[in-house]
Protein backbone atom coordinates (compact mmCIF):
# COMPACT_ATOMS: atom_id res chain seq x y z
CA UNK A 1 16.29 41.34 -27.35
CA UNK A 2 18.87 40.47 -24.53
CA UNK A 3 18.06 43.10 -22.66
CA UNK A 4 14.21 42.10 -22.57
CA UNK A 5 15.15 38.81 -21.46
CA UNK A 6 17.84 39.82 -18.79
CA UNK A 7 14.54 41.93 -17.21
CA UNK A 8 12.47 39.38 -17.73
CA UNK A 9 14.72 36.70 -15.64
CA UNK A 10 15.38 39.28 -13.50
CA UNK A 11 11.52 39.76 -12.82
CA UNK A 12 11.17 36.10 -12.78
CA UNK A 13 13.92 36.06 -9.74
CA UNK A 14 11.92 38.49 -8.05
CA UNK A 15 8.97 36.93 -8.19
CA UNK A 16 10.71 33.52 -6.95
CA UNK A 17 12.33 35.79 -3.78
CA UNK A 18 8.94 37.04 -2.65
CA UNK A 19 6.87 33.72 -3.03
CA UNK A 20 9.60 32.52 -1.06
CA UNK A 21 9.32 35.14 1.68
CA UNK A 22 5.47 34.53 1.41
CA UNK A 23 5.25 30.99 2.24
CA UNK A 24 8.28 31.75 4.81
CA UNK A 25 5.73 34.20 6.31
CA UNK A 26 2.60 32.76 5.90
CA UNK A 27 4.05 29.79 8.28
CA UNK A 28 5.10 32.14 11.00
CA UNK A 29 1.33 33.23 10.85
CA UNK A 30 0.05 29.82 10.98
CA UNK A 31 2.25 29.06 13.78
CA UNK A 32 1.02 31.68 15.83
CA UNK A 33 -2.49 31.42 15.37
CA UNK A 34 -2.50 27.57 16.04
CA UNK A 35 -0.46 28.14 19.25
CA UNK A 36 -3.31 30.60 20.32
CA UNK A 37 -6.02 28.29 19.11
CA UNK A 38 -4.30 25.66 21.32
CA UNK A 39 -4.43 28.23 24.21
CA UNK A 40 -7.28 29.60 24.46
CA UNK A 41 -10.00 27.26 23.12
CA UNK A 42 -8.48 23.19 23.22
CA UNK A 43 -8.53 21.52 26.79
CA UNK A 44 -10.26 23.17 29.53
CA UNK A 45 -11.94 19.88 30.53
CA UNK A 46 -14.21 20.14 27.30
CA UNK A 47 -12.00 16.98 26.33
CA UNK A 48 -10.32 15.26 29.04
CA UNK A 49 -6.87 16.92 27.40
CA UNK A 50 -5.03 18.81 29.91
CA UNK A 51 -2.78 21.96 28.38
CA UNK A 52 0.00 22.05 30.15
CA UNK A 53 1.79 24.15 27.06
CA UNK A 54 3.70 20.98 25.75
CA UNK A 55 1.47 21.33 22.58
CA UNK A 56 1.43 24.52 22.22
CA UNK A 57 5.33 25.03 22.61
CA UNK A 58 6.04 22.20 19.86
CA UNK A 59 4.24 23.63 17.16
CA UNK A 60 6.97 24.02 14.55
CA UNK A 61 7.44 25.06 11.03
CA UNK A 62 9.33 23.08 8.37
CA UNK A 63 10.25 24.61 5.03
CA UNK A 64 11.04 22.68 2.36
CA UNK A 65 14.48 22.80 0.86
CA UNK A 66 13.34 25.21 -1.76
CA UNK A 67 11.76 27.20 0.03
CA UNK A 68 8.03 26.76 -1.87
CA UNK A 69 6.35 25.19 0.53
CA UNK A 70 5.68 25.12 4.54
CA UNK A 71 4.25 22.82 7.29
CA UNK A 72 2.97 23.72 10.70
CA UNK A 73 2.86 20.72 12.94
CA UNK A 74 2.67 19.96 17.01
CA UNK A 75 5.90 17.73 17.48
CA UNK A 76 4.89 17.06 20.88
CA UNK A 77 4.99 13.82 21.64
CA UNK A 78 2.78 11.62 24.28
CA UNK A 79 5.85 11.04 26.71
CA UNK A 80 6.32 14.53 27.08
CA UNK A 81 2.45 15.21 27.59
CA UNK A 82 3.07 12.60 30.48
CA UNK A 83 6.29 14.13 31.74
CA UNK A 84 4.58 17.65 31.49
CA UNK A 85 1.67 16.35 33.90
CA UNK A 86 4.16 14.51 36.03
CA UNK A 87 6.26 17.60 36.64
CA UNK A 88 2.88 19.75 37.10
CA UNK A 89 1.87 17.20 39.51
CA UNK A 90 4.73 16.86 41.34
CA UNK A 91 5.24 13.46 40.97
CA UNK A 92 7.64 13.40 37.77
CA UNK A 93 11.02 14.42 36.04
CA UNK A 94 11.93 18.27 35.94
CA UNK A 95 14.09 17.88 33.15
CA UNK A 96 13.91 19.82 29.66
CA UNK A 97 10.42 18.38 27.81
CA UNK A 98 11.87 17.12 23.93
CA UNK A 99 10.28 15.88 21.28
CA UNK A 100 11.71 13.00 19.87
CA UNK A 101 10.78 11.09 16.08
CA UNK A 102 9.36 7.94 15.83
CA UNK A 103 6.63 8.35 18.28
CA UNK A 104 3.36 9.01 18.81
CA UNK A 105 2.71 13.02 18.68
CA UNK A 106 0.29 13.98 20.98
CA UNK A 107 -1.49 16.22 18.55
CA UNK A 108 -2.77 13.87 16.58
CA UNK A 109 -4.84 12.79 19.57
CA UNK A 110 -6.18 15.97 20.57
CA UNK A 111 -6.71 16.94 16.78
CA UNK A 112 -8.45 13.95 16.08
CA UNK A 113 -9.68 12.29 19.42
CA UNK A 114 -9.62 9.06 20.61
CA UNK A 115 -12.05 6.60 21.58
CA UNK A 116 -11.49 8.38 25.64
CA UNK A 117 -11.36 11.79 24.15
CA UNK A 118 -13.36 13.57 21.56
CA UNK A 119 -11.45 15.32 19.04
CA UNK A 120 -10.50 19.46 19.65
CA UNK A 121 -9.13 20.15 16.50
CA UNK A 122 -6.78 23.33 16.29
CA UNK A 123 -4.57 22.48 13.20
CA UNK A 124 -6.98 22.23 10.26
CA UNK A 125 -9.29 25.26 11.49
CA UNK A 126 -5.95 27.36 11.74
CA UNK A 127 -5.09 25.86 8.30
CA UNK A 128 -8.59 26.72 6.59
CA UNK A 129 -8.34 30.34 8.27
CA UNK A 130 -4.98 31.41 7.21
CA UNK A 131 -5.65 29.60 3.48
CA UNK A 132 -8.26 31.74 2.79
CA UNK A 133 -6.58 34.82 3.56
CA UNK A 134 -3.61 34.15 1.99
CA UNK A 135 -5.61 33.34 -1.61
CA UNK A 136 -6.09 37.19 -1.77
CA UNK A 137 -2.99 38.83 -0.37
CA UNK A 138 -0.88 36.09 -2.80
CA UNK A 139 -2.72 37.59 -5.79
CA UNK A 140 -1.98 41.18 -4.87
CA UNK A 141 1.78 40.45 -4.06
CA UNK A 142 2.27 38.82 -7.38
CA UNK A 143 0.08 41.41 -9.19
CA UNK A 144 2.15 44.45 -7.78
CA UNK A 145 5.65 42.20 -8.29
CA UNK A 146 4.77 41.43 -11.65
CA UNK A 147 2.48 45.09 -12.84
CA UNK A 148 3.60 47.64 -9.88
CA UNK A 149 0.45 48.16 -8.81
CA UNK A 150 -2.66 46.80 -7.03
């Protein structure tokens, strides 16, 4: 009977490992397919938001301290979408663009809109997109981790 259970915690540690690398991985997806989103399809004058790659660069992931869970969010903040514009135009500060707490994150306004901007969200269609996908390819990890096989 010892043995069974040493195999079984030892399965059970597996299984943690890989949901871990999972979610680790499934938020370097969602990362990159909100930072093309933001590319290719927000701004453009459809908005009155001007990419100037602020957003796009500041799109981070934070893991949670144990490792079962992951957010993707655009820590870009609305002084550095002016200092971004500034320096475009000329007219502003060439130093390093950081993000800083306890502001306003620019995201939220393009996401979102304001009453001078309708909303271009990129954030929750990325979500959605990646969610569904990863419903399925969960299921088969943990079926192969827990049977061996598909």
């Amino acid at each position: 009977m010892p043995e069974a259970m040493e195999e079984a915690n030892n399965e059970y540690r597996r299984a943690v490992a890989l949901s871990k690398a999972f979610i680790k991985n499934a938020g370097a997806r969602e990362q990159e397919a909100a930072q093309g989103l933001e590319r290719t399809q927000v701004g453009h004058g459809k908005s009155g938001y001007v990419p100037t790659g602020t957003l796009q660069g500041s799109i981070e992931i934070k893991i949670s301290d144990d490792g079962k869970s992951v957010s993707i969010m655009p820590m870009a903040t609305v002084a550095d979408q002016k200092r971004a514009l500034e320096a475009i135009n000329g007219s502003g500060s060439k130093k390093p663009i950081t993000s800083q707490d306890g502001v306003d994150y620019y995201g939220v306004y393009v996401e979102y809109g304001t009453y001078k901007m309708a909303a271009e969200p990129f954030m929750k269609p990325t979500g959605d997109k990646i969610a569904a996908r990863l419903d399925n390819e969960f299921e088969r990890i943990m079926r192969l981790t827990v049977l061996g096989s598909d």
